[in-house]
N, C-alpha and C. Protein backbone atom coordinates (compact mmCIF):
# COMPACT_ATOMS: atom_id res chain seq x y z
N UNK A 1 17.29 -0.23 6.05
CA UNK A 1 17.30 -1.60 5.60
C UNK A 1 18.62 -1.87 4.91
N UNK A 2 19.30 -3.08 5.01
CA UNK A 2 20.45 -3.48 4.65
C UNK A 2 20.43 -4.94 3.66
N UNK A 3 20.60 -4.75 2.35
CA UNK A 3 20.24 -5.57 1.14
C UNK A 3 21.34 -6.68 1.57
N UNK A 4 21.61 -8.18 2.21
CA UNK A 4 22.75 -8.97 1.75
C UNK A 4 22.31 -9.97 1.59
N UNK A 5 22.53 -10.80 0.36
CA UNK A 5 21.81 -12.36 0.16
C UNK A 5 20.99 -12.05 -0.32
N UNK A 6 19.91 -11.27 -0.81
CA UNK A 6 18.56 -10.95 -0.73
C UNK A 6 17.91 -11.54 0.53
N UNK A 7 18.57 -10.66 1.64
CA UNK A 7 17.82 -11.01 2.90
C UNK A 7 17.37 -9.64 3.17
N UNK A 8 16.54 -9.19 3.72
CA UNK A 8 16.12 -7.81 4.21
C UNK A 8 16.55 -7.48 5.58
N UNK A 9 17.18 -6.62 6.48
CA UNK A 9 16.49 -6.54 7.54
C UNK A 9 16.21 -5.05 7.68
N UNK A 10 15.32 -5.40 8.51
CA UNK A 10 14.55 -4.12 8.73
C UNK A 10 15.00 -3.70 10.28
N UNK A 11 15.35 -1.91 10.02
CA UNK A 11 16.12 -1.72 11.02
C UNK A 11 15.48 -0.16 11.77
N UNK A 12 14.81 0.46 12.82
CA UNK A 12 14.64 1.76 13.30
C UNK A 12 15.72 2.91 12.44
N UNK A 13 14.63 3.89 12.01
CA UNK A 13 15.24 4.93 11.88
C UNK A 13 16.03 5.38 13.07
N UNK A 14 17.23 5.61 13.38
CA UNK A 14 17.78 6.25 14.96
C UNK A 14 18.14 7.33 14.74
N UNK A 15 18.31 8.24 15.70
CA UNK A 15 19.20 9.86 15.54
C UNK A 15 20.88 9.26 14.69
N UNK A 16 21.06 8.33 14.80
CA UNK A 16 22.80 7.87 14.29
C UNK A 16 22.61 7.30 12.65
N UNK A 17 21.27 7.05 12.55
CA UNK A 17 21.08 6.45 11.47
C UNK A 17 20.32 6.89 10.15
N UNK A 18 19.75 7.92 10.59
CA UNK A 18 18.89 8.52 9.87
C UNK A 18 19.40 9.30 8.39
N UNK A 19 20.66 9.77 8.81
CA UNK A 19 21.01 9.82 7.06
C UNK A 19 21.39 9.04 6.16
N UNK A 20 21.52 7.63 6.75
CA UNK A 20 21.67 6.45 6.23
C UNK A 20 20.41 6.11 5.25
N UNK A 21 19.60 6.04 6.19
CA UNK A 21 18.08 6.11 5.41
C UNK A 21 17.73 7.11 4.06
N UNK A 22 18.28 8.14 4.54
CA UNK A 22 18.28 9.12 3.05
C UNK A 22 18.49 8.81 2.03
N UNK A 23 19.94 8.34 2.41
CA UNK A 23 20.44 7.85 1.13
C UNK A 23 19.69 6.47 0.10
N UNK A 24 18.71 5.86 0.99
CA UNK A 24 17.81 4.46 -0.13
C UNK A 24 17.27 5.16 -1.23
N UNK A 25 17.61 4.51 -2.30
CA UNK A 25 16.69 4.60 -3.42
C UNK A 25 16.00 3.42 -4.33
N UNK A 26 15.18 3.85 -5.31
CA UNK A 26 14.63 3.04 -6.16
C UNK A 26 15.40 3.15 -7.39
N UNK A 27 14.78 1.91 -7.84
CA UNK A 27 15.31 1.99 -9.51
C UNK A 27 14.00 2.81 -10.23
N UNK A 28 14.95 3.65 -11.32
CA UNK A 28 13.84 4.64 -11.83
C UNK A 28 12.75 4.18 -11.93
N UNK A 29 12.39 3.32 -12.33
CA UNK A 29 10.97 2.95 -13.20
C UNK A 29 10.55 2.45 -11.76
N UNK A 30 10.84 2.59 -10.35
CA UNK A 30 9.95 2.44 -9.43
C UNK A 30 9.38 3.41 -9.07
N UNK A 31 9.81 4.03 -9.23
CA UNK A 31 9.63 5.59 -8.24
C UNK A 31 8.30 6.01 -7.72
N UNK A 32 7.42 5.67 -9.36
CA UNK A 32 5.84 5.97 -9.43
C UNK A 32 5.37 5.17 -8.23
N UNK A 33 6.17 4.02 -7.68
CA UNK A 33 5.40 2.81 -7.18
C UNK A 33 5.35 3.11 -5.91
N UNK A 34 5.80 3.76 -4.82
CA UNK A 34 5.95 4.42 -3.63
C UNK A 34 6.69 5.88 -3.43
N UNK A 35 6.33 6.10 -1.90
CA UNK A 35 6.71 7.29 -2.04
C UNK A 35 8.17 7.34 -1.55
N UNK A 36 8.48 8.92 -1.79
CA UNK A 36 10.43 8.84 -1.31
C UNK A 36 10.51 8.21 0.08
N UNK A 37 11.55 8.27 0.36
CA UNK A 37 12.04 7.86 1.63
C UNK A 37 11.82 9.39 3.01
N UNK A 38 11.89 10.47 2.34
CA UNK A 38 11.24 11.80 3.18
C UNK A 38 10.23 11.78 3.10
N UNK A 39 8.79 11.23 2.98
CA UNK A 39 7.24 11.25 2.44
C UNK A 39 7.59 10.04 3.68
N UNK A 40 8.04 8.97 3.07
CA UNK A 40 7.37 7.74 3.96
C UNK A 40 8.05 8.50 5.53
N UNK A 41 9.28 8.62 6.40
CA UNK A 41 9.46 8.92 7.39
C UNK A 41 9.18 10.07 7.81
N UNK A 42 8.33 10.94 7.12
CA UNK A 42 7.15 12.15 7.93
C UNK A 42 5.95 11.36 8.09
N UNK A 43 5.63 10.05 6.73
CA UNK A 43 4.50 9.76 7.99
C UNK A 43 4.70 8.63 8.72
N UNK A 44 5.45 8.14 9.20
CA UNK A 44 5.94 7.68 9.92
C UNK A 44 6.22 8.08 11.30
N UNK A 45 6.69 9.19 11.49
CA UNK A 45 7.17 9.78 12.62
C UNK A 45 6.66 11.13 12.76
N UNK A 46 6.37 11.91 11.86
CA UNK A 46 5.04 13.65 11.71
C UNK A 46 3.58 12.69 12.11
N UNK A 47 3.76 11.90 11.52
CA UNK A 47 2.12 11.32 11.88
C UNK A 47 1.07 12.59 11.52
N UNK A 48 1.27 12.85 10.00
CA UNK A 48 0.12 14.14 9.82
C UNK A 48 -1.31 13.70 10.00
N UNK A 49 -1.99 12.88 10.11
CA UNK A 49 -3.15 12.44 10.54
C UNK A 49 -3.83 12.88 12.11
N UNK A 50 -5.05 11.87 12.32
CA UNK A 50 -4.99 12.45 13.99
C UNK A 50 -4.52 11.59 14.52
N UNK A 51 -4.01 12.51 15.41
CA UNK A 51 -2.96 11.65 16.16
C UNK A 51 -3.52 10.47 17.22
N UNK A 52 -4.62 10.30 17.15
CA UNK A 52 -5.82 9.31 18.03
C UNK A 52 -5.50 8.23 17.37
N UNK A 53 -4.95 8.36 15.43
CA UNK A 53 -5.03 7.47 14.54
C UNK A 53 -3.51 6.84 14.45
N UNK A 54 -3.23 5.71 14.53
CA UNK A 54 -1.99 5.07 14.37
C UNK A 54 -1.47 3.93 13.93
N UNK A 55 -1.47 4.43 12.44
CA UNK A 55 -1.73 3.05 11.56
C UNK A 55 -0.44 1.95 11.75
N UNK A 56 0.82 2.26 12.06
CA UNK A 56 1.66 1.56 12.86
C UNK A 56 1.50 0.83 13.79
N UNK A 57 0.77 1.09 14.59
CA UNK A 57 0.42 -0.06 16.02
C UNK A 57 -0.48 -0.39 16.01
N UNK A 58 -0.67 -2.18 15.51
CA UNK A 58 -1.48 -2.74 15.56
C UNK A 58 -1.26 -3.72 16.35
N UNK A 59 -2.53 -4.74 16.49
CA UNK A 59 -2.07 -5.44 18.15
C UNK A 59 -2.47 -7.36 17.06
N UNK A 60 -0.37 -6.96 16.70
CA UNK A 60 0.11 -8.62 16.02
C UNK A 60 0.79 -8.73 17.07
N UNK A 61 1.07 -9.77 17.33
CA UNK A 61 2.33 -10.52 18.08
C UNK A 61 3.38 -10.91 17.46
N UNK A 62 4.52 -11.01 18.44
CA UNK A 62 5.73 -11.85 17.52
C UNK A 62 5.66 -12.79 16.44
N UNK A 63 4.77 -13.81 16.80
CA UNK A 63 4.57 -14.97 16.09
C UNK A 63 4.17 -14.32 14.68
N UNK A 64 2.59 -13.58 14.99
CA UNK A 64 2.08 -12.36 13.71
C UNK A 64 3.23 -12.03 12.52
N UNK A 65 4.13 -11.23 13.36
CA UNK A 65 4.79 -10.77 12.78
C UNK A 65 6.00 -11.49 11.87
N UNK A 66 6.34 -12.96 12.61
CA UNK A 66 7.22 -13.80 12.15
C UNK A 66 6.71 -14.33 10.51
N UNK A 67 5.39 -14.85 10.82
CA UNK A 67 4.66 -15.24 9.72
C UNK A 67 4.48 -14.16 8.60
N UNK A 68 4.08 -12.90 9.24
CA UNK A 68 4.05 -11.95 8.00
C UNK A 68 5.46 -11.59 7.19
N UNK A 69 6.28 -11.97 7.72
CA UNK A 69 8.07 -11.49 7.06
C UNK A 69 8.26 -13.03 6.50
N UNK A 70 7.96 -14.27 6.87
CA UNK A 70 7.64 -15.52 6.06
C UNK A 70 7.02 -15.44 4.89
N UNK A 71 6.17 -14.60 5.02
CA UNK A 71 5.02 -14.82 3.68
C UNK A 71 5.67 -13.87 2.62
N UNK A 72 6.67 -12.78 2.95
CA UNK A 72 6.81 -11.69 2.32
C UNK A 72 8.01 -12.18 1.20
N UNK A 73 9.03 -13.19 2.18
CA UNK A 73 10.03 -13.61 1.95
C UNK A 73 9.55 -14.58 0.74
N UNK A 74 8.95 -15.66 0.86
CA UNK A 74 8.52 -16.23 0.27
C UNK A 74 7.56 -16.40 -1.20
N UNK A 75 7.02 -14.76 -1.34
CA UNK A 75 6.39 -14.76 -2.34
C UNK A 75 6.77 -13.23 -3.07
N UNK A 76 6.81 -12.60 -2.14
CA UNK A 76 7.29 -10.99 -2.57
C UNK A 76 8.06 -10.95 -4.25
N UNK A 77 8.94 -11.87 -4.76
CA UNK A 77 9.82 -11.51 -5.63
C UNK A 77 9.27 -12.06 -6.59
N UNK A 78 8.50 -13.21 -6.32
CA UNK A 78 7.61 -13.68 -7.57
C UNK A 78 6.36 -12.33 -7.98
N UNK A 79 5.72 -12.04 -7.05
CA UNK A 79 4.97 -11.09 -7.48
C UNK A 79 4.99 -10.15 -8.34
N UNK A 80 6.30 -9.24 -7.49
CA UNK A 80 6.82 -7.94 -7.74
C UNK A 80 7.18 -8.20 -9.55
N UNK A 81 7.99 -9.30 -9.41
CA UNK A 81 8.17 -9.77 -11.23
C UNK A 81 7.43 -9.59 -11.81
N UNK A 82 6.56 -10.54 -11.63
CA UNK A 82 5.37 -10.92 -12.51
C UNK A 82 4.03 -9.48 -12.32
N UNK A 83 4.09 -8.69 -11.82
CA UNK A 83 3.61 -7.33 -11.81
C UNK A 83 4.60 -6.55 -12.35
N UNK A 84 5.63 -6.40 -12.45
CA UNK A 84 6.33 -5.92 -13.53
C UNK A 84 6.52 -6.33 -14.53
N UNK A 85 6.83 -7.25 -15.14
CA UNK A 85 6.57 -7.88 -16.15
C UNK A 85 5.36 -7.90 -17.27
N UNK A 86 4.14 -7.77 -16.05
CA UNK A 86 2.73 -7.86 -16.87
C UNK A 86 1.76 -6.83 -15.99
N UNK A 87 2.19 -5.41 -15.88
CA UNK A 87 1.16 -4.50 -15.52
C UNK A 87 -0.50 -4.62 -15.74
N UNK A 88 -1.10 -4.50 -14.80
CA UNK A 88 -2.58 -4.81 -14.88
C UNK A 88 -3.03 -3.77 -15.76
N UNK A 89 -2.71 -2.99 -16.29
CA UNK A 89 -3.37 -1.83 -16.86
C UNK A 89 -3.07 -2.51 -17.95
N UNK A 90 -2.02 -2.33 -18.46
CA UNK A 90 -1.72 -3.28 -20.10
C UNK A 90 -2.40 -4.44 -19.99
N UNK A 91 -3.20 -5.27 -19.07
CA UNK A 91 -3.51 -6.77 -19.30
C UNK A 91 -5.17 -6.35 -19.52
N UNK A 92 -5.63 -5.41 -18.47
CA UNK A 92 -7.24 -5.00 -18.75
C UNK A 92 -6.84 -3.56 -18.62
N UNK A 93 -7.78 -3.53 -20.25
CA UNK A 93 -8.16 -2.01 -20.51
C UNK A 93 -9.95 -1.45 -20.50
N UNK A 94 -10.99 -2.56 -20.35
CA UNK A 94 -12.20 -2.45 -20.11
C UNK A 94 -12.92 -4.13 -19.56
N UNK A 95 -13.86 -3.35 -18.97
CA UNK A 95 -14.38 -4.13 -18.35
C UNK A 95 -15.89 -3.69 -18.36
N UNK A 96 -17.04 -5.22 -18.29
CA UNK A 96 -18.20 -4.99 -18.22
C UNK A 96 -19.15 -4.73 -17.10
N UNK A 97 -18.15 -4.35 -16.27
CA UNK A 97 -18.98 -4.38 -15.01
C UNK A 97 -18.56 -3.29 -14.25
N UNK A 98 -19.64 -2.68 -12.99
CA UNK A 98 -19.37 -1.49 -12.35
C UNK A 98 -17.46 -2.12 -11.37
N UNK A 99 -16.69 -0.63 -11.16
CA UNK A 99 -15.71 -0.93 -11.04
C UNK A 99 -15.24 -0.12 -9.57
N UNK A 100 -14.34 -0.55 -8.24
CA UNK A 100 -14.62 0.37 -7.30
C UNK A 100 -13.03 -0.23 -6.53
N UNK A 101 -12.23 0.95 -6.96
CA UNK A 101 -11.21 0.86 -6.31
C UNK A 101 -11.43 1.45 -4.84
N UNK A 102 -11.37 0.59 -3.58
CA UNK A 102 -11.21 0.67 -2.30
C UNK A 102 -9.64 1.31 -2.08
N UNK A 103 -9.05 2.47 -1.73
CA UNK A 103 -7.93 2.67 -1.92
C UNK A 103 -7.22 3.09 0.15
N UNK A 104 -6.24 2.98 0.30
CA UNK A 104 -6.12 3.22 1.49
C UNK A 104 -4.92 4.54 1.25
N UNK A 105 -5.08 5.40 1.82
CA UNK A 105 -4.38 6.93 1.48
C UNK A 105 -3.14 6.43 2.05
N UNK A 106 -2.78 5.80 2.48
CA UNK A 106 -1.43 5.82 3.29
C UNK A 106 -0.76 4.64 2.93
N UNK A 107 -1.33 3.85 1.56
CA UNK A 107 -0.91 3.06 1.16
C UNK A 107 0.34 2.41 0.08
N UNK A 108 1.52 2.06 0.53
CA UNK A 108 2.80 2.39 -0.22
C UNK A 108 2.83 0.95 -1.17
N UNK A 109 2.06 -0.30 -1.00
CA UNK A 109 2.03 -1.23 -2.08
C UNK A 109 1.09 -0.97 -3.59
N UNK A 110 0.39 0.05 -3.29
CA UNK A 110 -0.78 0.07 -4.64
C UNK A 110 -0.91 1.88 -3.74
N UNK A 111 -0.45 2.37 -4.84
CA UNK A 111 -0.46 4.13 -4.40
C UNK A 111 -2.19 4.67 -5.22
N UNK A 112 -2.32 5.53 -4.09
CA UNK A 112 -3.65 6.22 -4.38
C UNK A 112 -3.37 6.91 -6.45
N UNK A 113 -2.44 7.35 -6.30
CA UNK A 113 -2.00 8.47 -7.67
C UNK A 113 -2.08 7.03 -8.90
N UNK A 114 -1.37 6.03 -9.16
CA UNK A 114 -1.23 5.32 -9.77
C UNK A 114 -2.35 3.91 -10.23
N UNK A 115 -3.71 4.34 -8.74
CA UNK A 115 -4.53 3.74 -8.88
C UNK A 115 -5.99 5.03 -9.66
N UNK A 116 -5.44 5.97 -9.45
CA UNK A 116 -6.59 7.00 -10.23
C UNK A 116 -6.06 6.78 -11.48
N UNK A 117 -4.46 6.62 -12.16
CA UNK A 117 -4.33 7.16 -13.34
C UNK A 117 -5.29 5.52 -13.81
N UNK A 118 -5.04 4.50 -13.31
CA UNK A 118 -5.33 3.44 -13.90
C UNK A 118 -6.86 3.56 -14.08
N UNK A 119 -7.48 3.93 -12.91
CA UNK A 119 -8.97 3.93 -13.03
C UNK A 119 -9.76 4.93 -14.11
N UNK A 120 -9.19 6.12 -14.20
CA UNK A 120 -9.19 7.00 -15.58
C UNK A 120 -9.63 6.41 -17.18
N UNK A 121 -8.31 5.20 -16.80
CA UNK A 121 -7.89 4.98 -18.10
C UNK A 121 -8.81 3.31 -18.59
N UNK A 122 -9.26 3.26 -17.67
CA UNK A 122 -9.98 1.99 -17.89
C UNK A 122 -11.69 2.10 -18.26
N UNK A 123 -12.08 1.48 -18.65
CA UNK A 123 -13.45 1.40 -19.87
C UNK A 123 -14.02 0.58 -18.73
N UNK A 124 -15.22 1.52 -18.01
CA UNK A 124 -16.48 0.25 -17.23
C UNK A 124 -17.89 1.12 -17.33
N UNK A 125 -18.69 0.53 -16.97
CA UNK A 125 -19.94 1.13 -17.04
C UNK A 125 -19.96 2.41 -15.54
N UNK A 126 -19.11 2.05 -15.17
CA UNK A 126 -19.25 2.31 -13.57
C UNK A 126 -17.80 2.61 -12.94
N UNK A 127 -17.59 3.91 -12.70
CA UNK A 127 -16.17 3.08 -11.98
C UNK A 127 -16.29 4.50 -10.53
N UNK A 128 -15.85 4.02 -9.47
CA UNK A 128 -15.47 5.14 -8.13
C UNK A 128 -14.61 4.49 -8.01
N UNK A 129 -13.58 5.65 -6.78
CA UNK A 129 -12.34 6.06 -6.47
C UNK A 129 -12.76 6.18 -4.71
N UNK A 130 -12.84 4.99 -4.29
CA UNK A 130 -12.87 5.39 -2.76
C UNK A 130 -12.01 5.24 -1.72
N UNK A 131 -11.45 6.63 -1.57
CA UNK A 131 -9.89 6.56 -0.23
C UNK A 131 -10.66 6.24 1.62
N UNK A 132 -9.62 6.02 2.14
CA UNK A 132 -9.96 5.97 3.35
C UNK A 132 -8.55 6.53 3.96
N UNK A 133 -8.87 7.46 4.36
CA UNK A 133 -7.55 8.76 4.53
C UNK A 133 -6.90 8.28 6.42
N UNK A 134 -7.37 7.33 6.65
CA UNK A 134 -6.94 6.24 7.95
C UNK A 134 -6.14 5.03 7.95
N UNK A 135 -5.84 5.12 6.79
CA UNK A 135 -5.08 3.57 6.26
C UNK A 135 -4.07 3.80 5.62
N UNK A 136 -3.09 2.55 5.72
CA UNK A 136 -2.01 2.74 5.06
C UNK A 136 -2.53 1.25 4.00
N UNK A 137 -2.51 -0.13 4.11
CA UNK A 137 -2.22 -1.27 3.01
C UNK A 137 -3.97 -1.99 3.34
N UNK A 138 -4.11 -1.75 4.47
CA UNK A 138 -5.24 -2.70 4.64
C UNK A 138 -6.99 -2.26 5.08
N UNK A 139 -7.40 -1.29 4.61
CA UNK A 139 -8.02 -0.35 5.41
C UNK A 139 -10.01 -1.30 5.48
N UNK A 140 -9.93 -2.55 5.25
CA UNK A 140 -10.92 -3.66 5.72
C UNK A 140 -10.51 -3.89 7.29
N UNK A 141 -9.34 -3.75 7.55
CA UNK A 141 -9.04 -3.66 9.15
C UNK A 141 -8.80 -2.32 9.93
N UNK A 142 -7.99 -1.03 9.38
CA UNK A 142 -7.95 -0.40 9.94
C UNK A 142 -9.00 0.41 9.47
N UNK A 143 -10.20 0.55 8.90
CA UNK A 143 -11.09 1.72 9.45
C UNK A 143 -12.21 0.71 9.03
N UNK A 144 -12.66 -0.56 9.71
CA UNK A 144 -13.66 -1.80 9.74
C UNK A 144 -14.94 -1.08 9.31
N UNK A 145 -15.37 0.08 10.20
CA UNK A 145 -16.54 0.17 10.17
C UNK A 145 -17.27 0.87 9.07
N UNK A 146 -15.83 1.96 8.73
CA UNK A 146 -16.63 2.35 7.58
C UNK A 146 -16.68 1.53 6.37
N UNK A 147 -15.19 0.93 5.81
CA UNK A 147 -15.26 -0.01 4.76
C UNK A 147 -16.76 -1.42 4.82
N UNK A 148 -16.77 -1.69 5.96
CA UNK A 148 -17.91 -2.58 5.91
C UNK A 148 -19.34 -1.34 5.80
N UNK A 149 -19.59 -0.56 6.38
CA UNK A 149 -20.75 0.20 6.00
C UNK A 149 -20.87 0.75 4.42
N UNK A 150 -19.68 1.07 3.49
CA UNK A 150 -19.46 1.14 2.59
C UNK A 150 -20.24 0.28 1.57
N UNK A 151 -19.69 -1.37 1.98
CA UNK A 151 -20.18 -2.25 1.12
C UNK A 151 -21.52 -2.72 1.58
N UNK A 152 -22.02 -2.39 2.34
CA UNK A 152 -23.16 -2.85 3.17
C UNK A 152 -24.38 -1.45 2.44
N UNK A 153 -23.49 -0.47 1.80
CA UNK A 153 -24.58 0.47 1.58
C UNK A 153 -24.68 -0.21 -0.08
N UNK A 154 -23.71 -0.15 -0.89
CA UNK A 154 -23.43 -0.53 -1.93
C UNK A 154 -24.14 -1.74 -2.86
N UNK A 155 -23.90 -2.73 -1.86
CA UNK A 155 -24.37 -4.27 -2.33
C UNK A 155 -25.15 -4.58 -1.81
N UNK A 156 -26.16 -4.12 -0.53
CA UNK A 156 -27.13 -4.93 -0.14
C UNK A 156 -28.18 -5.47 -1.26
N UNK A 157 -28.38 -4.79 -1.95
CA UNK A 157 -29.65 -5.24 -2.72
C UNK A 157 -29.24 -6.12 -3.65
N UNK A 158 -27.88 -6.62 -3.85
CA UNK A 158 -27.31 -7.40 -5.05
C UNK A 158 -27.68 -8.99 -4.33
């Protein structure tokens, strides 16, 4: 990826390019927030999962995809601020109600590690930690059946 304007583009790792990629970093105080740049392009390209599983190819279209780099563009920097600025852990430290982080293992916007320390540290009557070791950001789509059987075992009686 190549920072100019605050424009992004997003570019293939290539055999010509790949130590280019090495070299990205974070600013310290991100670090916790994803993984290195060697973590993300083993799974990326090791694909340690099964290989049946391929959380990369999903079936968006151009258009899909136009809109999703619209939406990213458009709101991404307000977020990222205002989640830095005002960490959810410092804003709630207990809560009165059962608590159930849905987590996706392969997930680089909200990391499995940083969502246990939070869940640890938080005051509920109730709280689980549930991964879905098939997902990377969205795992209500990529593993449907179990996340819906999940909540279907969970909440029916509510």
């Amino acid at each position: 990826m190549h920072g100019r304007n605050n424009v992004v583009q997003i570019q293939p790792v290539t055999r010509d390019k790949w130590e280019q990629a090495l070299q990205i970093s974070l600013h310290e105080h991100q670090t916790h927030l994803v993984p290195g740049v060697m973590e993300g392009l083993a799974y990326a390209y090791i694909k340690p999962w099964d290989e049946a599983f391929d959380p990369y190819v999903l079936e968006y279209n151009g258009l899909d995809v136009i809109r999703f780099y619209t939406g990213i563009l458009q709101s991404q920097d307000g977020l990222v601020r205002e989640a830095l600025e005002q960490p959810l852990p410092g804003l709630v430290d207990e809560v009165h109600v059962p608590v159930y982080f849905l987590m996706a293992q392969y997930d680089y916007m909200t990391t499995l590690k940083e969502a246990d320390i939070y869940l640890n540290k938080l005051k509920a009557p109730r709280k689980e930690l549930i991964v879905f070791h098939h997902s990377a950001h969205y795992p209500q789509f990529e593993e449907n059946d179990r996340f819906t059987t999940w909540l279907y075992e969970h909440f029916r009686s509510s």
